[in-house]
Protein backbone atom coordinates (compact mmCIF):
# COMPACT_ATOMS: atom_id res chain seq x y z
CA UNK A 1 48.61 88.63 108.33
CA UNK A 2 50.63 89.25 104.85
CA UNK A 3 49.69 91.96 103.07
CA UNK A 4 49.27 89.80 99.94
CA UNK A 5 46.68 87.40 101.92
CA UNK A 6 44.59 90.34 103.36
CA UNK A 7 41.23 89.50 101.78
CA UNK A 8 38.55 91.81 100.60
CA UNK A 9 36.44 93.38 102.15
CA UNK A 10 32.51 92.94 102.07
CA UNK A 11 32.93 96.70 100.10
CA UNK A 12 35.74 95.66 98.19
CA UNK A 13 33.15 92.54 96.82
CA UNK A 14 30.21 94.58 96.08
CA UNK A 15 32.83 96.79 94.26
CA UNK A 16 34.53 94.03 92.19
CA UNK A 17 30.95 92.59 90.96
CA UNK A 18 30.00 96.65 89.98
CA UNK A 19 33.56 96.44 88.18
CA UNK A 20 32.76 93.56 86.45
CA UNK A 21 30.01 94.66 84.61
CA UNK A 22 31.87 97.40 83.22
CA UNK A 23 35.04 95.89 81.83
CA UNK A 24 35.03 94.90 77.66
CA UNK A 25 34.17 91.55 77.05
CA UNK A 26 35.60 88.82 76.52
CA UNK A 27 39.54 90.14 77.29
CA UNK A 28 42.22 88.64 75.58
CA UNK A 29 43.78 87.34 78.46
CA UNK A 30 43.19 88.44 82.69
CA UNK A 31 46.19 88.71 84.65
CA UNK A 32 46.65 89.13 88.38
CA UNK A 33 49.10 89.63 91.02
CA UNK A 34 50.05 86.90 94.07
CA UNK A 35 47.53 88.91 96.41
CA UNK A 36 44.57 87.51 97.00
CA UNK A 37 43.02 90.90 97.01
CA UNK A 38 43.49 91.17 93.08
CA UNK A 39 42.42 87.72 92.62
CA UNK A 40 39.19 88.32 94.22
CA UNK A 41 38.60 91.31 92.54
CA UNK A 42 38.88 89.63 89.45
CA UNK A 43 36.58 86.74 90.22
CA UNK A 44 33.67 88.00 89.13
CA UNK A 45 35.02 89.63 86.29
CA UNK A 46 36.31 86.41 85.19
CA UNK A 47 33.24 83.94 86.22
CA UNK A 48 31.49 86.84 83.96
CA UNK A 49 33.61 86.15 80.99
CA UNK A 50 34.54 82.39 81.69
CA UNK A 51 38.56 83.28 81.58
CA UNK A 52 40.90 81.98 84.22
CA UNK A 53 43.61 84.54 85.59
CA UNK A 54 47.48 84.48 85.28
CA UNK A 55 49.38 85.16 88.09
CA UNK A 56 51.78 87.25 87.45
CA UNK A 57 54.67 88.34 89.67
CA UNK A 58 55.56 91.28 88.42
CA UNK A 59 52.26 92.50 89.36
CA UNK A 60 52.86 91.94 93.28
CA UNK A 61 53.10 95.38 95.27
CA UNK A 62 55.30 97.34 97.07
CA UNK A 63 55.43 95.49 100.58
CA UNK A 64 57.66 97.86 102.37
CA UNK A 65 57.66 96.45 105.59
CA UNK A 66 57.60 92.66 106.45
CA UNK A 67 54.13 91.42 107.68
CA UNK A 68 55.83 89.54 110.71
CA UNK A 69 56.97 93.09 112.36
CA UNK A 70 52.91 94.79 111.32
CA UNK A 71 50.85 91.40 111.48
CA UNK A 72 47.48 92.11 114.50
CA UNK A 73 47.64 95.78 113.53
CA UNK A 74 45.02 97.00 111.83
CA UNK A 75 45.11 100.16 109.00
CA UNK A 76 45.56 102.90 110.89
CA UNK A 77 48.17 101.26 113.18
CA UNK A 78 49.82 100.00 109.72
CA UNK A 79 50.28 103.63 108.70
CA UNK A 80 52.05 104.48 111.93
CA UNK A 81 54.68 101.91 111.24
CA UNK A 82 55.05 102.43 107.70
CA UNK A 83 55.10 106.01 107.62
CA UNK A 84 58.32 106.34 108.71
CA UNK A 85 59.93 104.97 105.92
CA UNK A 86 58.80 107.54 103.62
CA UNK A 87 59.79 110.38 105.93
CA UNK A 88 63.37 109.34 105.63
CA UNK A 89 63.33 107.50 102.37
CA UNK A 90 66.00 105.19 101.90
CA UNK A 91 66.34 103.30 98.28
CA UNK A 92 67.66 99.96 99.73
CA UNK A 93 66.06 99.64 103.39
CA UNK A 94 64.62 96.28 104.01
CA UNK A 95 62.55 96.70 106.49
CA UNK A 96 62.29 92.75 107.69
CA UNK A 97 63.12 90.33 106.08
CA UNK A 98 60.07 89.15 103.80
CA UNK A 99 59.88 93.32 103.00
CA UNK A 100 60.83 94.79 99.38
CA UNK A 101 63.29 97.52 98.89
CA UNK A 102 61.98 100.22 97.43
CA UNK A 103 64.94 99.62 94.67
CA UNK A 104 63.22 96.11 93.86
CA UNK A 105 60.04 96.90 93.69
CA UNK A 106 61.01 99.52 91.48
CA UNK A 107 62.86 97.10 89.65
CA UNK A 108 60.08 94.78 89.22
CA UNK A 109 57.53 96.99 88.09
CA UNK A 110 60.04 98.08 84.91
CA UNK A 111 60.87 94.45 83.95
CA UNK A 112 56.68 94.24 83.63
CA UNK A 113 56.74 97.23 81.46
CA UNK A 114 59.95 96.82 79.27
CA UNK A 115 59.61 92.71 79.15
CA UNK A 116 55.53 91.78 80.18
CA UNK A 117 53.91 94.69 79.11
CA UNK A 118 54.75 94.75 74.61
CA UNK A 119 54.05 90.92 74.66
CA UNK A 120 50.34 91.25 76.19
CA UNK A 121 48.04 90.84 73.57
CA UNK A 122 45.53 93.81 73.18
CA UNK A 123 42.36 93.60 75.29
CA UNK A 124 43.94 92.18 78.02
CA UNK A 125 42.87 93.26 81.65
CA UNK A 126 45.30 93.18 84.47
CA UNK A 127 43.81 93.76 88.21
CA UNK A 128 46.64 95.25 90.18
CA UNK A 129 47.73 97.83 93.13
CA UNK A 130 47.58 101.49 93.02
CA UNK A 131 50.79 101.96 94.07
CA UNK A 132 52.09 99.51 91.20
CA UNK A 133 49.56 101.53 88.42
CA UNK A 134 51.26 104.88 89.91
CA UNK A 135 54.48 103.37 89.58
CA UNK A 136 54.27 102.05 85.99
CA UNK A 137 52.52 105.60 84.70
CA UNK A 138 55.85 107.25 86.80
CA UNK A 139 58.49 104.87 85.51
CA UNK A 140 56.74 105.65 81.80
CA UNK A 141 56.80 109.53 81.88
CA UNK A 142 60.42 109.31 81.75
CA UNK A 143 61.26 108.97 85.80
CA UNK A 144 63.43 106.71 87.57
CA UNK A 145 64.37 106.79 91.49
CA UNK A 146 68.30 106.95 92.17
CA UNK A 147 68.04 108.97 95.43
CA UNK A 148 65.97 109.35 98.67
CA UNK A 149 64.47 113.05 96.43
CA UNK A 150 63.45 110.74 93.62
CA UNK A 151 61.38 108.69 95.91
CA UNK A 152 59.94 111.43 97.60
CA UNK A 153 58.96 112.53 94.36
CA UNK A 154 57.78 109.03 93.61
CA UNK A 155 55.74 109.06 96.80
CA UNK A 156 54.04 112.61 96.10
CA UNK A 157 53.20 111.85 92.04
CA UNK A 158 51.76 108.44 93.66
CA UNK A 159 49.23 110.00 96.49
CA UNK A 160 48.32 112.68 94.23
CA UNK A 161 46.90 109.82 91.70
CA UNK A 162 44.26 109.30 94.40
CA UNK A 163 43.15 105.72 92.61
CA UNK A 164 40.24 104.63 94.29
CA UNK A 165 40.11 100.87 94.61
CA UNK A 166 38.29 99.60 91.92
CA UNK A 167 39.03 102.24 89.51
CA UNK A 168 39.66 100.93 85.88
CA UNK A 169 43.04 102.76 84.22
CA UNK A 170 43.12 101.86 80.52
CA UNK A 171 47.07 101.48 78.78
């Protein structure tokens, strides 16, 4: 299955309604990304406050490896595979065709904070991926991957954010 179709689980619902109930009311405006992870944690959120989500494509994650080449595996299995790719970190590997570079993703995630991110109106909420949260709060301390070190040092900044899903990070 694509990563951006994976649903929620029954844990990631009961977390999205807890979420809901303690996000400010009503936001100027609710964006999402393409996954249907982030737009069903933001369901009740929204149903709450009566505001229908953007999708917003800047938002989408790093998908480092094409679903087609992971798709029956489960998590564990997932991390086999896609650990690799970190080990020896490569900038511009496309691993499969539907897969991001890390270059692109990197890419993406500035054009949302140079372009997206000074136009949002304050108050607005925005339900997103760790990895894309670590990579904005990277890319905005000044850092900026040209090398397979850089994304190392991407990769060990990220996993020490240890962002639980569901956690709330205010901008």
């Amino acid at each position: 299955m694509p990563n951006n179709l994976i649903p929620l689980s029954e844990a990631g619902a009961r977390a999205a309604r807890a979420l809901a109930a303690t996000l400010p009311a009503p936001p100027a405006l609710v964006l999402v990304s393409r996954a249907l992870r982030t737009q069903q944690t933001a369901q009740p959120y929204c149903r709450l406050t009566g505001v229908v989500p953007d999708v917003e494509p800047l938002l989408d994650e790093l998908s480092i490896i094409c679903p087609s080449l992971i798709e029956g595996m489960n998590g564990v299995q997932r991390r086999e595979v896609v650990r690799p790719l970190w080990e020896r970190p490569n900038l511009h590997r496309r691993a499969g065709p539907q897969a991001d570079t890390f270059i692109e993703f990197q890419e993406r995630v500035r054009r949302f904070a140079d372009r997206r991110l000074p136009q949002l109106p304050d108050g607005t909420v925005i339900f997103g991926h760790g990895i894309w949260c670590g990579m904005l709060q990277w890319l905005s301390a000044g850092n900026w991957a040209r090398d397979a070190a850089d994304m190392l040092a991407f990769r060990r900044y990220q996993l020490g954010l240890r962002m639980a899903n569901g956690a709330a990070v205010a901008l």
